[in-house]
C-alpha atoms as a PDB file:
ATOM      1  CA  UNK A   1       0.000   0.000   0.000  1.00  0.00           C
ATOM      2  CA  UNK A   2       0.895   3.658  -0.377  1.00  0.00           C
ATOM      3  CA  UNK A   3       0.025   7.030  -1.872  1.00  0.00           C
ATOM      4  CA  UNK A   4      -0.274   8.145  -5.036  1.00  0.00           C
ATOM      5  CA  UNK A   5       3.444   8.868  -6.625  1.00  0.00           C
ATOM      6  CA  UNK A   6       5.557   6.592  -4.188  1.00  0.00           C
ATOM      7  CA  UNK A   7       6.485   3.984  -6.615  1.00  0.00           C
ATOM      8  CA  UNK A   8       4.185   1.270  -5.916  1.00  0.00           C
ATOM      9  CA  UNK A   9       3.759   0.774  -9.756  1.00  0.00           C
ATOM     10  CA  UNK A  10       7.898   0.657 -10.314  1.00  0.00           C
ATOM     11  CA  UNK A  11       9.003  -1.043  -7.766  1.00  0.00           C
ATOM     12  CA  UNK A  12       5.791  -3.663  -7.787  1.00  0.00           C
ATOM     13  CA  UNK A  13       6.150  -4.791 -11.250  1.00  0.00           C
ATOM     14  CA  UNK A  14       9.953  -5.503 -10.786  1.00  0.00           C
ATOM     15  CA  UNK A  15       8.993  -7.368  -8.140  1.00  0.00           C
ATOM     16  CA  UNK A  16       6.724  -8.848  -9.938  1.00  0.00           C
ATOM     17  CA  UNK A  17       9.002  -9.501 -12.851  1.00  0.00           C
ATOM     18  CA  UNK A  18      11.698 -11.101 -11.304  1.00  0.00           C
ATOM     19  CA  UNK A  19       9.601 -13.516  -9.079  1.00  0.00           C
ATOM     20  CA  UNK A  20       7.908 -14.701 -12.035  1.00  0.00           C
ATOM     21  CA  UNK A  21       4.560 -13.684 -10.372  1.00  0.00           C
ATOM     22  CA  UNK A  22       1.210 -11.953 -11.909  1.00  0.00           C
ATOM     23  CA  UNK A  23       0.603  -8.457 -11.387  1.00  0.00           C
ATOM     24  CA  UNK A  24      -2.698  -6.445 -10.276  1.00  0.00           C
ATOM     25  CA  UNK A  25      -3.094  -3.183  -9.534  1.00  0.00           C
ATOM     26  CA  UNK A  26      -6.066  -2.134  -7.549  1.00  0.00           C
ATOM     27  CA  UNK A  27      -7.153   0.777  -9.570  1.00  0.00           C
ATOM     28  CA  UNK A  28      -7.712  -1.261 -12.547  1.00  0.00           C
ATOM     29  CA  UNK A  29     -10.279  -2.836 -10.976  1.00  0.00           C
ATOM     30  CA  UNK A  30     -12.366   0.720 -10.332  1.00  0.00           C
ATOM     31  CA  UNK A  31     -15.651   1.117 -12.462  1.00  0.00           C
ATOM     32  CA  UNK A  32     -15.628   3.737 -14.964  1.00  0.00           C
ATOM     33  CA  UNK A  33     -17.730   5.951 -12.522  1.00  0.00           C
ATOM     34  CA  UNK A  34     -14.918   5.811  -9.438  1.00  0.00           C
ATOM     35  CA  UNK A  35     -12.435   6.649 -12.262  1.00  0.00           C
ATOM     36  CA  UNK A  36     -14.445   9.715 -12.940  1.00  0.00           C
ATOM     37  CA  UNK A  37     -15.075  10.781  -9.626  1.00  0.00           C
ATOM     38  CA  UNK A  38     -11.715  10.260  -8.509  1.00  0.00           C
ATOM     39  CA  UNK A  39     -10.666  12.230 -11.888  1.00  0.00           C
ATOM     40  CA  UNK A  40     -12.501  15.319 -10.689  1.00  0.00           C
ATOM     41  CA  UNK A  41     -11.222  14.963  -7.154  1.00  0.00           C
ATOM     42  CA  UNK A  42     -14.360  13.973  -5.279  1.00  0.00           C
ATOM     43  CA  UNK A  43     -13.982  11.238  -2.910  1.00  0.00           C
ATOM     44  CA  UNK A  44     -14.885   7.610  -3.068  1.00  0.00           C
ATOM     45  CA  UNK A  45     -17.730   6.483  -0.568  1.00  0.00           C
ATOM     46  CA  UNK A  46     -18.014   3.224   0.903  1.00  0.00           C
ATOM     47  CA  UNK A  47     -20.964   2.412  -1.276  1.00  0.00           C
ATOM     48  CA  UNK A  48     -18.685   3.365  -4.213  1.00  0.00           C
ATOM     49  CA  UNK A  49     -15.943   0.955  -3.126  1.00  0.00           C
ATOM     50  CA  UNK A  50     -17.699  -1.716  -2.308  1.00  0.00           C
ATOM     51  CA  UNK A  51     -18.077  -3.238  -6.098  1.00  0.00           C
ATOM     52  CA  UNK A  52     -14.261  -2.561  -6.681  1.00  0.00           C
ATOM     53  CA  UNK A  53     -13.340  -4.428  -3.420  1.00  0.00           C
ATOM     54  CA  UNK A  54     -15.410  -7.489  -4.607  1.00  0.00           C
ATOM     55  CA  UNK A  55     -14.069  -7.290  -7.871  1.00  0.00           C
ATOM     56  CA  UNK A  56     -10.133  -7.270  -6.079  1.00  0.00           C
ATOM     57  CA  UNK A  57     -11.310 -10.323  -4.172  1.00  0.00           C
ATOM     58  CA  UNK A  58     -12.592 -12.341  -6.719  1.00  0.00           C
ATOM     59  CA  UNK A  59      -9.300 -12.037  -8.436  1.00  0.00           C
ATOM     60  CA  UNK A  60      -7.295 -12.854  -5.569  1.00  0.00           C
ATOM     61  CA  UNK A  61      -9.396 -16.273  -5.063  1.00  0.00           C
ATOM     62  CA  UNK A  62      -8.844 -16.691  -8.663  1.00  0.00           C
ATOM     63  CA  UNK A  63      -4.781 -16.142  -8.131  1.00  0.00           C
ATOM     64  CA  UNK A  64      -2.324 -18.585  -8.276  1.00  0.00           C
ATOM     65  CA  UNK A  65      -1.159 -18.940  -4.538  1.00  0.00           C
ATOM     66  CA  UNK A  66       2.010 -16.323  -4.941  1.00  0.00           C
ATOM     67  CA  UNK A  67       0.744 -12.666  -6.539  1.00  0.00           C
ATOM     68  CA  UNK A  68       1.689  -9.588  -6.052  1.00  0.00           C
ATOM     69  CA  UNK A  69      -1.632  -7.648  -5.552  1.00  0.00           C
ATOM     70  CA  UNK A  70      -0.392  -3.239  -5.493  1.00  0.00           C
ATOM     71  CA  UNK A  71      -3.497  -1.217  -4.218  1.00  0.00           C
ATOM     72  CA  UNK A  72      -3.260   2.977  -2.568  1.00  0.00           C
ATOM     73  CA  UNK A  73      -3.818   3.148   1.205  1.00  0.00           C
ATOM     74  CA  UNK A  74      -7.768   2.250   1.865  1.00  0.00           C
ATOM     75  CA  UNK A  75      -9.258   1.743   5.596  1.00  0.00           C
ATOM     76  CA  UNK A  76      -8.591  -0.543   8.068  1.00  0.00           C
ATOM     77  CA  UNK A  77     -11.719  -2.049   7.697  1.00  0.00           C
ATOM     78  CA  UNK A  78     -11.652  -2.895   4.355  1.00  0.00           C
ATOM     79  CA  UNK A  79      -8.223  -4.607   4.343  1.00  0.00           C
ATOM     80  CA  UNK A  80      -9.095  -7.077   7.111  1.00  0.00           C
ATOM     81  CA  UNK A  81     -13.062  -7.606   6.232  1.00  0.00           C
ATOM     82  CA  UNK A  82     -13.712  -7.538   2.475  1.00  0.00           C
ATOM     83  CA  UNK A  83     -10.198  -8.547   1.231  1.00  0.00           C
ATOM     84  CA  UNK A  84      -8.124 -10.303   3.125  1.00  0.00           C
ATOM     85  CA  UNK A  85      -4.894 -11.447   1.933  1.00  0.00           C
ATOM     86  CA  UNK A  86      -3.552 -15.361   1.112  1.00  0.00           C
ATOM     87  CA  UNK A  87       0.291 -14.114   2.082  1.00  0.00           C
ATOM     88  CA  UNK A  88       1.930 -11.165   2.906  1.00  0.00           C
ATOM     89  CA  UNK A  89       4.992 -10.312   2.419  1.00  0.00           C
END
């Protein structure tokens, strides 16, 4: 996790790379609609997250066991409820 600009992107698909792993971002999986909202700067609502944080799960139960899944900082709440991890490194 991290904020926009940090490097997550870089440094996660080198990771990625030389593990021999798959790659997701997290924003890919946004709808059309967060991308717009985001786009004009008004914040995401729970309700607004909660199809993009299915969508991130279903692909992590579709993963092979080792992934490397890169996503921005996102509540508490929502990391240990709706999308809990198979491994963290």
């Amino acid at each position: 996790m991290g904020v926009a600009g940090s490097g997550k992107t870089t440094i996660g698909r080198l990771l990625a790379s030389q593990l021999g792993w798959p790659y997701f971002e997290a924003d890919d999986f946004h709808s059309a609609a967060n991308k717009d909202k985001m786009g004009r700067g008004i914040p995401l609502t729970d309700d607004d997250r909660a199809p993009w944080l299915a969508k991130i799960r279903l692909q992590i139960d579709q993963s092979p066991p080792c992934f490397l899944f890169i996503s921005p900082a996102i509540l508490r709440s929502f990391r240990q409820g709706s999308i809990s991890v198979k491994l963290i490194i």
